[in-house]
PDB file of N, CA and C in Angstrom:
ATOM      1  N   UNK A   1       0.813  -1.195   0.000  1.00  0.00           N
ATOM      2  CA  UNK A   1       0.000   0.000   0.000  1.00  0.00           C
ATOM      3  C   UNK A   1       0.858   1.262   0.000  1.00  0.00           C
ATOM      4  N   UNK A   2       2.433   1.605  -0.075  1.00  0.00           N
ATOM      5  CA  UNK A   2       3.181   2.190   0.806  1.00  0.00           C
ATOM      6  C   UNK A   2       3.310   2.875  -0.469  1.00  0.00           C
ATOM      7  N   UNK A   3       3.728   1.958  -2.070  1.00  0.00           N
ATOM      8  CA  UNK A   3       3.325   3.125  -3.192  1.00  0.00           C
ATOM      9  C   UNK A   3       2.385   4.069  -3.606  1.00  0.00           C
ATOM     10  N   UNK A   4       1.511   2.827  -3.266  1.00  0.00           N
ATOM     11  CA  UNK A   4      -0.197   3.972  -3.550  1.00  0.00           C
ATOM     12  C   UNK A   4      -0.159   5.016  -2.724  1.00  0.00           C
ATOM     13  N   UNK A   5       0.300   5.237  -1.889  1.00  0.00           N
ATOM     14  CA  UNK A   5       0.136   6.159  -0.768  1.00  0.00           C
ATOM     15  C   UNK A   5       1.527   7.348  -1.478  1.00  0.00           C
ATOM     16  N   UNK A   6       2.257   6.635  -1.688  1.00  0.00           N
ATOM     17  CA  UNK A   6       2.851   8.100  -2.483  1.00  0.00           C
ATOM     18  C   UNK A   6       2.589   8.690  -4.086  1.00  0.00           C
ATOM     19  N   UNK A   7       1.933   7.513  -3.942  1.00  0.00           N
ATOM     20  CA  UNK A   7       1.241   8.381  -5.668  1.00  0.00           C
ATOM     21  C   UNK A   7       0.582   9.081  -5.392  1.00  0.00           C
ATOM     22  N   UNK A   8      -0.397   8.825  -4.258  1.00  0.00           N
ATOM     23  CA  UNK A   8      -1.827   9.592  -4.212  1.00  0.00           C
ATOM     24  C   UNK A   8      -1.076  10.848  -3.340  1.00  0.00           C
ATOM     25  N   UNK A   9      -0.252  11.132  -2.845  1.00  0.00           N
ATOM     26  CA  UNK A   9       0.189  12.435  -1.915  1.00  0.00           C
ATOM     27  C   UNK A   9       0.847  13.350  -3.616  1.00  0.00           C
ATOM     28  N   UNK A  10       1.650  12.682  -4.239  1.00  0.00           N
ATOM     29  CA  UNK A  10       2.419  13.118  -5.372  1.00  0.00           C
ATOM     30  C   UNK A  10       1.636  13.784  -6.215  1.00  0.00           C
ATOM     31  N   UNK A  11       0.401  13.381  -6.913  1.00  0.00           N
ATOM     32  CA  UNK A  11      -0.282  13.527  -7.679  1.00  0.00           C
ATOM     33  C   UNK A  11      -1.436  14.762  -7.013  1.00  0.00           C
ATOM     34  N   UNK A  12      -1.707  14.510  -6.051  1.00  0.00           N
ATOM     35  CA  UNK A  12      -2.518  15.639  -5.447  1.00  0.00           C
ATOM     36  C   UNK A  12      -1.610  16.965  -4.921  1.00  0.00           C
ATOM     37  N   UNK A  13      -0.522  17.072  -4.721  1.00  0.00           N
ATOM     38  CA  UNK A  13       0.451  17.802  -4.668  1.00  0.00           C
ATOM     39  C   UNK A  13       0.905  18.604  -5.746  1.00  0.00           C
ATOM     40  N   UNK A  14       0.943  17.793  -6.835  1.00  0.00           N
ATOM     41  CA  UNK A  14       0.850  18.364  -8.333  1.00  0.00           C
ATOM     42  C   UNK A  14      -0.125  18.996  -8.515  1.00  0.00           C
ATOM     43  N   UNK A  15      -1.517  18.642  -8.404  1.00  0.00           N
ATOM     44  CA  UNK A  15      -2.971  19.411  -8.882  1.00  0.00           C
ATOM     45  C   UNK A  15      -3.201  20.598  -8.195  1.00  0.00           C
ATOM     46  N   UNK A  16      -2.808  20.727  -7.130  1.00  0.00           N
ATOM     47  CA  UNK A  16      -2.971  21.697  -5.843  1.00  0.00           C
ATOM     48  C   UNK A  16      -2.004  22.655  -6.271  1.00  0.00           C
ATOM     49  N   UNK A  17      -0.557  22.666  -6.896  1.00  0.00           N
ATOM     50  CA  UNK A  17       0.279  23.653  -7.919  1.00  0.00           C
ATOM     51  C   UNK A  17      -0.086  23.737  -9.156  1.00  0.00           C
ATOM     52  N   UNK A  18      -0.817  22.976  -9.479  1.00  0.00           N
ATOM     53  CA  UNK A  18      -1.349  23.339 -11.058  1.00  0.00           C
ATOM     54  C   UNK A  18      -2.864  24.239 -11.252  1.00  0.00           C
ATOM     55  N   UNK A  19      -3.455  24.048  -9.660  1.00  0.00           N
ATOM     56  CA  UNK A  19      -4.776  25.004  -9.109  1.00  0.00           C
ATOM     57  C   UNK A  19      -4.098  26.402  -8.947  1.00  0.00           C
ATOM     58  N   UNK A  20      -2.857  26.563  -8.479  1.00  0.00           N
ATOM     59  CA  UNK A  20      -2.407  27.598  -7.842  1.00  0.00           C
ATOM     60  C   UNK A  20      -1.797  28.669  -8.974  1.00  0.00           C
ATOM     61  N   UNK A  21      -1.357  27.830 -10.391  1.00  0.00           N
ATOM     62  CA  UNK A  21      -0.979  28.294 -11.536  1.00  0.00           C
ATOM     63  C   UNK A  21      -1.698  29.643 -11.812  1.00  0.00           C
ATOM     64  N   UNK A  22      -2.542  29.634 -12.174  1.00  0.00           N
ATOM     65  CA  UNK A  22      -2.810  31.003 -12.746  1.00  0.00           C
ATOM     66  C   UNK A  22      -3.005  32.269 -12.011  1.00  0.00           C
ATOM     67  N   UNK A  23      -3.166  31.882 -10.339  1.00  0.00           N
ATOM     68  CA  UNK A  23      -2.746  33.300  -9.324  1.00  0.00           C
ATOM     69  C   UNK A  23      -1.360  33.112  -9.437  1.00  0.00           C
ATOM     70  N   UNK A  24      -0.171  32.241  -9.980  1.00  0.00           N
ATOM     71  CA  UNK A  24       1.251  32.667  -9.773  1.00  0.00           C
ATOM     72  C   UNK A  24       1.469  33.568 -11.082  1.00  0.00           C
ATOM     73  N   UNK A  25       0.450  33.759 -11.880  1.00  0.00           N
ATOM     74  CA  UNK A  25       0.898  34.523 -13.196  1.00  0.00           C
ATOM     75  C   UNK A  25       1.912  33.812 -14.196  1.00  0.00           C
ATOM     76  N   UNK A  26       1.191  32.347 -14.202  1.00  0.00           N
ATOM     77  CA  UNK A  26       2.423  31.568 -15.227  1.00  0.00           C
ATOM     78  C   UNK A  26       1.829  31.813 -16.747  1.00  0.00           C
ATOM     79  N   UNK A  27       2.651  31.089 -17.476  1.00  0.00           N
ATOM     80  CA  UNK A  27       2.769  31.268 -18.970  1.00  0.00           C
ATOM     81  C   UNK A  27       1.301  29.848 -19.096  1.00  0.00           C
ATOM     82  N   UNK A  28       0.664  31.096 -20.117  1.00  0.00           N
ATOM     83  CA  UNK A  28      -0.525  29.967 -20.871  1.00  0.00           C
ATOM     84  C   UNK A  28       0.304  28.604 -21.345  1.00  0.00           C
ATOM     85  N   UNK A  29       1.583  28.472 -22.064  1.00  0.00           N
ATOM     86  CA  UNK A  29       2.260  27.168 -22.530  1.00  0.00           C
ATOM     87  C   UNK A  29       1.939  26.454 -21.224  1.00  0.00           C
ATOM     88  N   UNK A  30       2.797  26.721 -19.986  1.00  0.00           N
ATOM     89  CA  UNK A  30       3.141  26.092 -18.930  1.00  0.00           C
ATOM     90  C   UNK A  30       1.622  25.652 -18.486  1.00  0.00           C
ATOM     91  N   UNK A  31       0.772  26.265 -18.085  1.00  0.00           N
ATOM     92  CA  UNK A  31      -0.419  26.057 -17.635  1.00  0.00           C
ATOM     93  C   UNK A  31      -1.675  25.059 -18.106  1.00  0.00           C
ATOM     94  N   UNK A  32      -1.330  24.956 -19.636  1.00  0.00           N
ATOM     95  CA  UNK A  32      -1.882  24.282 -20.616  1.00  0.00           C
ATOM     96  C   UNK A  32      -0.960  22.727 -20.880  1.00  0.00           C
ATOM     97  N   UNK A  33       0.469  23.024 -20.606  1.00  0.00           N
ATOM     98  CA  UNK A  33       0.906  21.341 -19.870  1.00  0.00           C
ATOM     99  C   UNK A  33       0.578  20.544 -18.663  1.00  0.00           C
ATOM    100  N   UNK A  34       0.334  21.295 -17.924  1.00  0.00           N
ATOM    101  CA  UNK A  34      -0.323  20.979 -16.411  1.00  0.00           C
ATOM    102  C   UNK A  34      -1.068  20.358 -16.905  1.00  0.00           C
ATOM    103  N   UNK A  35      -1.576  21.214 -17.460  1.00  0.00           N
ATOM    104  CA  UNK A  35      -3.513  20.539 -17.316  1.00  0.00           C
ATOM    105  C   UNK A  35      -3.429  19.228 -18.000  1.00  0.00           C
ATOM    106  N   UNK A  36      -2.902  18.681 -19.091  1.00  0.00           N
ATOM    107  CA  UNK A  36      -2.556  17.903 -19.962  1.00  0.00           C
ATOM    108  C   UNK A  36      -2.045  16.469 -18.913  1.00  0.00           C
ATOM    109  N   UNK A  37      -0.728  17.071 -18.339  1.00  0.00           N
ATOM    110  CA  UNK A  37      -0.205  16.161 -17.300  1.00  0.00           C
ATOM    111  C   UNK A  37      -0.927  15.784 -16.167  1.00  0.00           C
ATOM    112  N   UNK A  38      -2.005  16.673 -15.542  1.00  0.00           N
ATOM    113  CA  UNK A  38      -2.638  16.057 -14.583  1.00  0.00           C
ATOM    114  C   UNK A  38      -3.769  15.788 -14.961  1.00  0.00           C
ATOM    115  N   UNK A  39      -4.113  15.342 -15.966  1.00  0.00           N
ATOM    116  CA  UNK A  39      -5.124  14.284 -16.566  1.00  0.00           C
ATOM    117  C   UNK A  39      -4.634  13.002 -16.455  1.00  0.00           C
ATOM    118  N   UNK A  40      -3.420  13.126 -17.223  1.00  0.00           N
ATOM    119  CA  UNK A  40      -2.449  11.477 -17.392  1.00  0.00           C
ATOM    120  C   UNK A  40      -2.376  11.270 -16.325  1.00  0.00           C
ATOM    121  N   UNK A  41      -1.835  11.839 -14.922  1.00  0.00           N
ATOM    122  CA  UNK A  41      -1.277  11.344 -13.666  1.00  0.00           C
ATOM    123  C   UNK A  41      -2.715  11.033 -12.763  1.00  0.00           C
ATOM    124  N   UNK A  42      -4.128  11.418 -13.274  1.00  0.00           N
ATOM    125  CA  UNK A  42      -5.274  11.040 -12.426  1.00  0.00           C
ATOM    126  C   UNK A  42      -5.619   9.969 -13.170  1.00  0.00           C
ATOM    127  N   UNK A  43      -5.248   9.581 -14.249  1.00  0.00           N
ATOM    128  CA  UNK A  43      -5.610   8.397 -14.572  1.00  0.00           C
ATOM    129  C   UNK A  43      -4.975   7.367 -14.021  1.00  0.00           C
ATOM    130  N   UNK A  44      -4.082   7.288 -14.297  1.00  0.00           N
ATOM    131  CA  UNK A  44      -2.745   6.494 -13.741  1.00  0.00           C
ATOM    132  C   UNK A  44      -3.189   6.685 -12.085  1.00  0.00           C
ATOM    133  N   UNK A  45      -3.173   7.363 -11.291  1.00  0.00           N
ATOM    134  CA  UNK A  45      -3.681   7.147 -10.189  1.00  0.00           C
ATOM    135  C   UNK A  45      -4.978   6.516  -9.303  1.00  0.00           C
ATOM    136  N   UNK A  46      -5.682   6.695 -10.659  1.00  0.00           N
ATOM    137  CA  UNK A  46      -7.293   5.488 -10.226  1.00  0.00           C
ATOM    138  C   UNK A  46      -6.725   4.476 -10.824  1.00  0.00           C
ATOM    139  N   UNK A  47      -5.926   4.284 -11.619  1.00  0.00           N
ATOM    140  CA  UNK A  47      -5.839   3.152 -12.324  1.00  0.00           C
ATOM    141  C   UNK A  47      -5.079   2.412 -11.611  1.00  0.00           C
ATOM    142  N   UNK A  48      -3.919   2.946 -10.326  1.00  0.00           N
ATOM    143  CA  UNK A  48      -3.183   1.811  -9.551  1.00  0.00           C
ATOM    144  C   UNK A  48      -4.341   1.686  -8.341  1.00  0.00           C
ATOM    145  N   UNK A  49      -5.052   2.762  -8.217  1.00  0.00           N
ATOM    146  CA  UNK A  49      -5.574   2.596  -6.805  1.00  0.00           C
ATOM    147  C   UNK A  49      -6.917   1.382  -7.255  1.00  0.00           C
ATOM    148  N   UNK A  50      -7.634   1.110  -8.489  1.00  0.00           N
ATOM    149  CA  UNK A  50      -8.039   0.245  -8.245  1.00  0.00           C
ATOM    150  C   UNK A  50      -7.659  -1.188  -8.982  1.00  0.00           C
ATOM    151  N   UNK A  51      -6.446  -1.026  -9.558  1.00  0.00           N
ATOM    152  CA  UNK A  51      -5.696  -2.492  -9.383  1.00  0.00           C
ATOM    153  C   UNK A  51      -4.929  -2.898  -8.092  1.00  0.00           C
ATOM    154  N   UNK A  52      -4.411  -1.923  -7.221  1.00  0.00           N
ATOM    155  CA  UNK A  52      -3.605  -2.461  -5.923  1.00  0.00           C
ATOM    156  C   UNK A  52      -4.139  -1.615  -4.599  1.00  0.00           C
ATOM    157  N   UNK A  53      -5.491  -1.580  -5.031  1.00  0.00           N
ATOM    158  CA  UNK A  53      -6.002  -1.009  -3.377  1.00  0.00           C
ATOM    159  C   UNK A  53      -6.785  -2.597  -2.676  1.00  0.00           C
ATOM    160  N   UNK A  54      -7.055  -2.246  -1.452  1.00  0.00           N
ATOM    161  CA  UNK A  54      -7.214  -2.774  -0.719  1.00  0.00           C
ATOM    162  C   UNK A  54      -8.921  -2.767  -0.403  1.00  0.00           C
ATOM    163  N   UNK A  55      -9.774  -3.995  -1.245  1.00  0.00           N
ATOM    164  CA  UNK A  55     -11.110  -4.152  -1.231  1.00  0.00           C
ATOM    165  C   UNK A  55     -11.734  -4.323  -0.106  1.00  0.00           C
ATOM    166  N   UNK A  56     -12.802  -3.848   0.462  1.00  0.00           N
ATOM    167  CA  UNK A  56     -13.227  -3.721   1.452  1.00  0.00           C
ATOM    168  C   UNK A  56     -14.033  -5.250   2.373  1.00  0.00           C
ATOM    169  N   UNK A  57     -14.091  -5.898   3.098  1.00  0.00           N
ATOM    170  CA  UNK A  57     -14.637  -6.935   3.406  1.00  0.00           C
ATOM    171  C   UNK A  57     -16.357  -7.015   3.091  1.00  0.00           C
ATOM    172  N   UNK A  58     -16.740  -6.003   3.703  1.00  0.00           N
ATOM    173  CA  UNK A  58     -18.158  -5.858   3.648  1.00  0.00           C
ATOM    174  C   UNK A  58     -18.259  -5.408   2.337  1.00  0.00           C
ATOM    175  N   UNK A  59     -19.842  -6.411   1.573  1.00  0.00           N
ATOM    176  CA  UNK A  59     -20.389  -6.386   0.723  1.00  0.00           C
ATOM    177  C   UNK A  59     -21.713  -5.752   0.510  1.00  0.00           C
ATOM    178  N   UNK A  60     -21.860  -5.001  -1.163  1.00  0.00           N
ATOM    179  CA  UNK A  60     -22.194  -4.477  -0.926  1.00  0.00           C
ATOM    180  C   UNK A  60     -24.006  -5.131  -0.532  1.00  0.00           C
ATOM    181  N   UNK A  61     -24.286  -6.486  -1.326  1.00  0.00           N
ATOM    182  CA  UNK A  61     -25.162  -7.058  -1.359  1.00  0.00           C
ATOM    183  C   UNK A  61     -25.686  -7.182   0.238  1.00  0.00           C
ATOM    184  N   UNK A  62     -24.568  -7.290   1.263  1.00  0.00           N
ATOM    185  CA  UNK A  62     -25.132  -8.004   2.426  1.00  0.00           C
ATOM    186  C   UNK A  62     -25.839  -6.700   2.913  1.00  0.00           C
ATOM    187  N   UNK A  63     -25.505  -5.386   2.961  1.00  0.00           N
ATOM    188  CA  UNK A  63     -26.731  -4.407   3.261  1.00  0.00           C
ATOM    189  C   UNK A  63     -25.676  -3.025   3.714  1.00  0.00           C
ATOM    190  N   UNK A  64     -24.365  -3.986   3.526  1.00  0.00           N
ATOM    191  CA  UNK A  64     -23.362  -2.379   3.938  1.00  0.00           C
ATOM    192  C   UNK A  64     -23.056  -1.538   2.604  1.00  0.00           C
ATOM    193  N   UNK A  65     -23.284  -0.110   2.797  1.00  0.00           N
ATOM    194  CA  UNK A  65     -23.761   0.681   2.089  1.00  0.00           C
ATOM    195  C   UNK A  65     -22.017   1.742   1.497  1.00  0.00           C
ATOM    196  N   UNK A  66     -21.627   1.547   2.994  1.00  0.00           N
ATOM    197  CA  UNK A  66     -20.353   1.969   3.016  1.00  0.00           C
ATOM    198  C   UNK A  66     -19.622   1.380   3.818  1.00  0.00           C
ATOM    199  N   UNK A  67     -18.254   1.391   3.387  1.00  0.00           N
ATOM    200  CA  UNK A  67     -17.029   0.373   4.440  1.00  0.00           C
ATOM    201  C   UNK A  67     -16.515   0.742   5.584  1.00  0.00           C
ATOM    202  N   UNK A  68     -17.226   2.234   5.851  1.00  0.00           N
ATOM    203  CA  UNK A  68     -16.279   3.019   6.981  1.00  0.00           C
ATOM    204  C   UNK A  68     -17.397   3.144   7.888  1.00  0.00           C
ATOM    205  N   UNK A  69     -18.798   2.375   7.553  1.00  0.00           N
ATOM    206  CA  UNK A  69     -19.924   2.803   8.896  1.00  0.00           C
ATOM    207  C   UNK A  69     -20.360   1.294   9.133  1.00  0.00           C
ATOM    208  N   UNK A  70     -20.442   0.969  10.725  1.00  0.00           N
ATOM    209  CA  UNK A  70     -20.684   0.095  11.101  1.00  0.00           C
ATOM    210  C   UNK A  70     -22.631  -0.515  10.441  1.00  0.00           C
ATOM    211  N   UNK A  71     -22.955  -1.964  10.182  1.00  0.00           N
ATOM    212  CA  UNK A  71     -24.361  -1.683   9.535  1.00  0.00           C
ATOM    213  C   UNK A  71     -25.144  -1.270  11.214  1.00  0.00           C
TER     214      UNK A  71
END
């Protein structure tokens, strides 16, 4: 889990400077790669988190609705 956990800090770290882009007064080029790159890197980031995340026990059939509330 110890990668996923730095993708997902990495990648949201990136978006949060690529949000911050246009109050820093960057260049339309630069700003318009961001955006480009943090498309690719949110894909790639659902895409490990749901090949190597960690599935929840409770189902959804048996009546749990969500994994983080007791039924």
């Amino acid at each position: 889990m110890k990668p996923i956990k730095n993708l997902i800090v990495g990648v949201t770290i990136f978006l949060a400077i690529y949000a911050a882009m246009p109050h820093l007064d960057a260049s339309y080029d630069s700003v318009l790669f961001m955006f480009i790159l943090g498309n690719v890197l949110l894909v790639c980031k659902v895409h490990q988190i749901l090949k190597n995340g960690i599935a929840p026990k409770e189902k959804f059939d048996d009546g749990y609705w969500y994994s983080d509330m007791d039924k």
